[in-house]
C-alpha atoms as a PDB file:
ATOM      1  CA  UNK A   1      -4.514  -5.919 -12.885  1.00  0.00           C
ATOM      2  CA  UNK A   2      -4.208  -2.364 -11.038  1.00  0.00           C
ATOM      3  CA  UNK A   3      -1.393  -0.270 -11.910  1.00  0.00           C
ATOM      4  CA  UNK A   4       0.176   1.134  -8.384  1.00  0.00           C
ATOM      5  CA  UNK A   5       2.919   4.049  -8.966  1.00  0.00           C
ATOM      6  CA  UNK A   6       5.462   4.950  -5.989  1.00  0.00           C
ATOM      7  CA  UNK A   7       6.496   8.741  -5.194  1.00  0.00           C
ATOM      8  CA  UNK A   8       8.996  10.114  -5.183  1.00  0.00           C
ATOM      9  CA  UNK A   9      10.572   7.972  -7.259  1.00  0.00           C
ATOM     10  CA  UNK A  10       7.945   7.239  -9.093  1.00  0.00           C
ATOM     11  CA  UNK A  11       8.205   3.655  -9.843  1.00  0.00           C
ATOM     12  CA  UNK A  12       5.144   1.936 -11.688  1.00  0.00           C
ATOM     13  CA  UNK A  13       4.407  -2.346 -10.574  1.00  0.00           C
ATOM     14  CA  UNK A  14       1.055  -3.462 -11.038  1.00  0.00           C
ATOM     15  CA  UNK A  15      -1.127  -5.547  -8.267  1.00  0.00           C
ATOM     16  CA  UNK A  16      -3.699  -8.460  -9.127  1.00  0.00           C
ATOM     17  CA  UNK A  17      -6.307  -7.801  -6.612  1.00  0.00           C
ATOM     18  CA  UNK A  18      -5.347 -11.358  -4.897  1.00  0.00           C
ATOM     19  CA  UNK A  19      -2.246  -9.924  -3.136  1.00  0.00           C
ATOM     20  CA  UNK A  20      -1.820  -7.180  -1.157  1.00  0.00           C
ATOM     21  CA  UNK A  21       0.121  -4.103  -2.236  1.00  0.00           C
ATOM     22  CA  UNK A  22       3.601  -4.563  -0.030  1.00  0.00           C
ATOM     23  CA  UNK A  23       3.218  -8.196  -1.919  1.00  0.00           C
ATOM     24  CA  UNK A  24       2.761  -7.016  -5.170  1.00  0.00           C
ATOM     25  CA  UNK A  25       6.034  -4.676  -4.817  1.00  0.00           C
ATOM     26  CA  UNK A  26       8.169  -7.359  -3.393  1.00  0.00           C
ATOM     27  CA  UNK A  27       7.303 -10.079  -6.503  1.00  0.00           C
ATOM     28  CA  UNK A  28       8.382  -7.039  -8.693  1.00  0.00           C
ATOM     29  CA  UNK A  29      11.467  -6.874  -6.745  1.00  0.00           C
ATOM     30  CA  UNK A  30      10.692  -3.277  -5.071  1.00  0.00           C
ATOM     31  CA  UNK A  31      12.746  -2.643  -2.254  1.00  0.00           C
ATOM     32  CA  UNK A  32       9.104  -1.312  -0.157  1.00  0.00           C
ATOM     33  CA  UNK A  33       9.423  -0.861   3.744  1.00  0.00           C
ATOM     34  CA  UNK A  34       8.371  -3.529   5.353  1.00  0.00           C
ATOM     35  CA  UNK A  35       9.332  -5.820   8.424  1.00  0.00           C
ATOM     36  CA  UNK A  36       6.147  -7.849  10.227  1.00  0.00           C
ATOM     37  CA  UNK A  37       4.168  -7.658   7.042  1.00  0.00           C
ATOM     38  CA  UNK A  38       0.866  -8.384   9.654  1.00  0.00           C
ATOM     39  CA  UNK A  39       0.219  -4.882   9.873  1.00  0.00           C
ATOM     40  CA  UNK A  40       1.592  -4.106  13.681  1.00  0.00           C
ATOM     41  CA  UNK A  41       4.701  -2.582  12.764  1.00  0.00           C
ATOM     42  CA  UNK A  42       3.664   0.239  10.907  1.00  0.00           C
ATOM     43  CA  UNK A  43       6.689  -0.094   8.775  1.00  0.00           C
ATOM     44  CA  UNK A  44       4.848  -0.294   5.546  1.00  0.00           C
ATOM     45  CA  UNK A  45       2.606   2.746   5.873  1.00  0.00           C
ATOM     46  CA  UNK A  46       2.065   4.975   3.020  1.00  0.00           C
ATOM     47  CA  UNK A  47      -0.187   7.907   2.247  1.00  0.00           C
ATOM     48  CA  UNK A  48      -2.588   7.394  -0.664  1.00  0.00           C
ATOM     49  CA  UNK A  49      -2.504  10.186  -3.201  1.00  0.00           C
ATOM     50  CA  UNK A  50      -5.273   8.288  -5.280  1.00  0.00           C
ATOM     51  CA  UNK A  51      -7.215   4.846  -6.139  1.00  0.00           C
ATOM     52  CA  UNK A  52      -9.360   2.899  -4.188  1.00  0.00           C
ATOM     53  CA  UNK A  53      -8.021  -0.017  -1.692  1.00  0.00           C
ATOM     54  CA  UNK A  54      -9.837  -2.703   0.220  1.00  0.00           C
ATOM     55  CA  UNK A  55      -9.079  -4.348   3.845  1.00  0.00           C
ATOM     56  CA  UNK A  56      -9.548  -8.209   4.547  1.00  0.00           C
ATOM     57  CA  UNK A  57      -8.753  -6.991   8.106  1.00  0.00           C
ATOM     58  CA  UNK A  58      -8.875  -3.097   9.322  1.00  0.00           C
ATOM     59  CA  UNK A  59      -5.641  -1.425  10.511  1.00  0.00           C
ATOM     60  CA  UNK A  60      -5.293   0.064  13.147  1.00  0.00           C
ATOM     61  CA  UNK A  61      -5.371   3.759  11.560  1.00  0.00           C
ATOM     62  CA  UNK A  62      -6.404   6.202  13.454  1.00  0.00           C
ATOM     63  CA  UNK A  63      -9.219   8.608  12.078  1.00  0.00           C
ATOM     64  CA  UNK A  64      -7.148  11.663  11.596  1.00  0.00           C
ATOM     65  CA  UNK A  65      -4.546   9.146   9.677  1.00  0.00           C
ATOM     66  CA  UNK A  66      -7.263   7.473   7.341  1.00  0.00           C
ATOM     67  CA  UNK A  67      -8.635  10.997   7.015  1.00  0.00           C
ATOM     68  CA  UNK A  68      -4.889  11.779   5.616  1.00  0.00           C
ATOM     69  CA  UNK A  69      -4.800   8.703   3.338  1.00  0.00           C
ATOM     70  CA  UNK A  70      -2.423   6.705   5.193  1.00  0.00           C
ATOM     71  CA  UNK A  71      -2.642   3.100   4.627  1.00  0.00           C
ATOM     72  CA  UNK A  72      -1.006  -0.118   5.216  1.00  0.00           C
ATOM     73  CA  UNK A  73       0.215  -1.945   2.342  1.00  0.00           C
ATOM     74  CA  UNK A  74       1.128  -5.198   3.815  1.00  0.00           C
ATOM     75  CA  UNK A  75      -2.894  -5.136   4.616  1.00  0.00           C
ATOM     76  CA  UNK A  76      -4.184  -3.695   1.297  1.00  0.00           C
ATOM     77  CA  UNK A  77      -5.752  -5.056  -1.674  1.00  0.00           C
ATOM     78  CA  UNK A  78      -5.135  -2.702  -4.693  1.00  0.00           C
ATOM     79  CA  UNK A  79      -9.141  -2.338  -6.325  1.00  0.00           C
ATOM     80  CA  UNK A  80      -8.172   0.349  -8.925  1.00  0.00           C
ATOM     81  CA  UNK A  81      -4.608   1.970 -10.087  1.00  0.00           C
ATOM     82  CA  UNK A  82      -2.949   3.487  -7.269  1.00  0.00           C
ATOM     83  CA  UNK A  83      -0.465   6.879  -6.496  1.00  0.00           C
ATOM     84  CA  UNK A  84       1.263   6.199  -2.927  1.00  0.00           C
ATOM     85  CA  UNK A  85       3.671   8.289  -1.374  1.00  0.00           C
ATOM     86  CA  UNK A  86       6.331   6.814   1.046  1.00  0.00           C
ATOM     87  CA  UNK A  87       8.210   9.351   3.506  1.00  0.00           C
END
């Protein structure tokens, strides 16, 4: 169990490794952008302030973007405790 924190309002849920983040937040009843939940709407992006996440499928992020720490939840696997940002 990873423990994934939300800024700015810094809400805490934790993630099992077998779901993806965006699932994780909804089962904890998080109200976390989201509308597709495939990872073509880009509604779920978030920037990564720190942890390590894992892909079954790569997103279509550019390199400047994964370079910034965005990320999609809907397509990531927590693999340590997490600090994302939403806009």
């Amino acid at each position: 169990m990873h423990q994934v924190r939300l800024l700015p309002h810094d809400i805490t849920f934790t993630a099992d490794g077998q779901q993806t983040v965006l699932e994780a937040a909804l089962n904890s009843g998080i109200a976390f952008p989201n509308r597709c939940q495939v990872g073509a709407c880009a509604m779920c992006m978030c920037r990564k302030q720190t942890g390590e996440i894992s892909y079954q499928l790569e997103p279509m992020l550019t390199e400047k973007e994964q370079a910034e720490g965005w990320i999609f939840a809907c397509q990531a696997v927590a693999e340590s405790d997490l600090v994302l940002e939403l806009d």
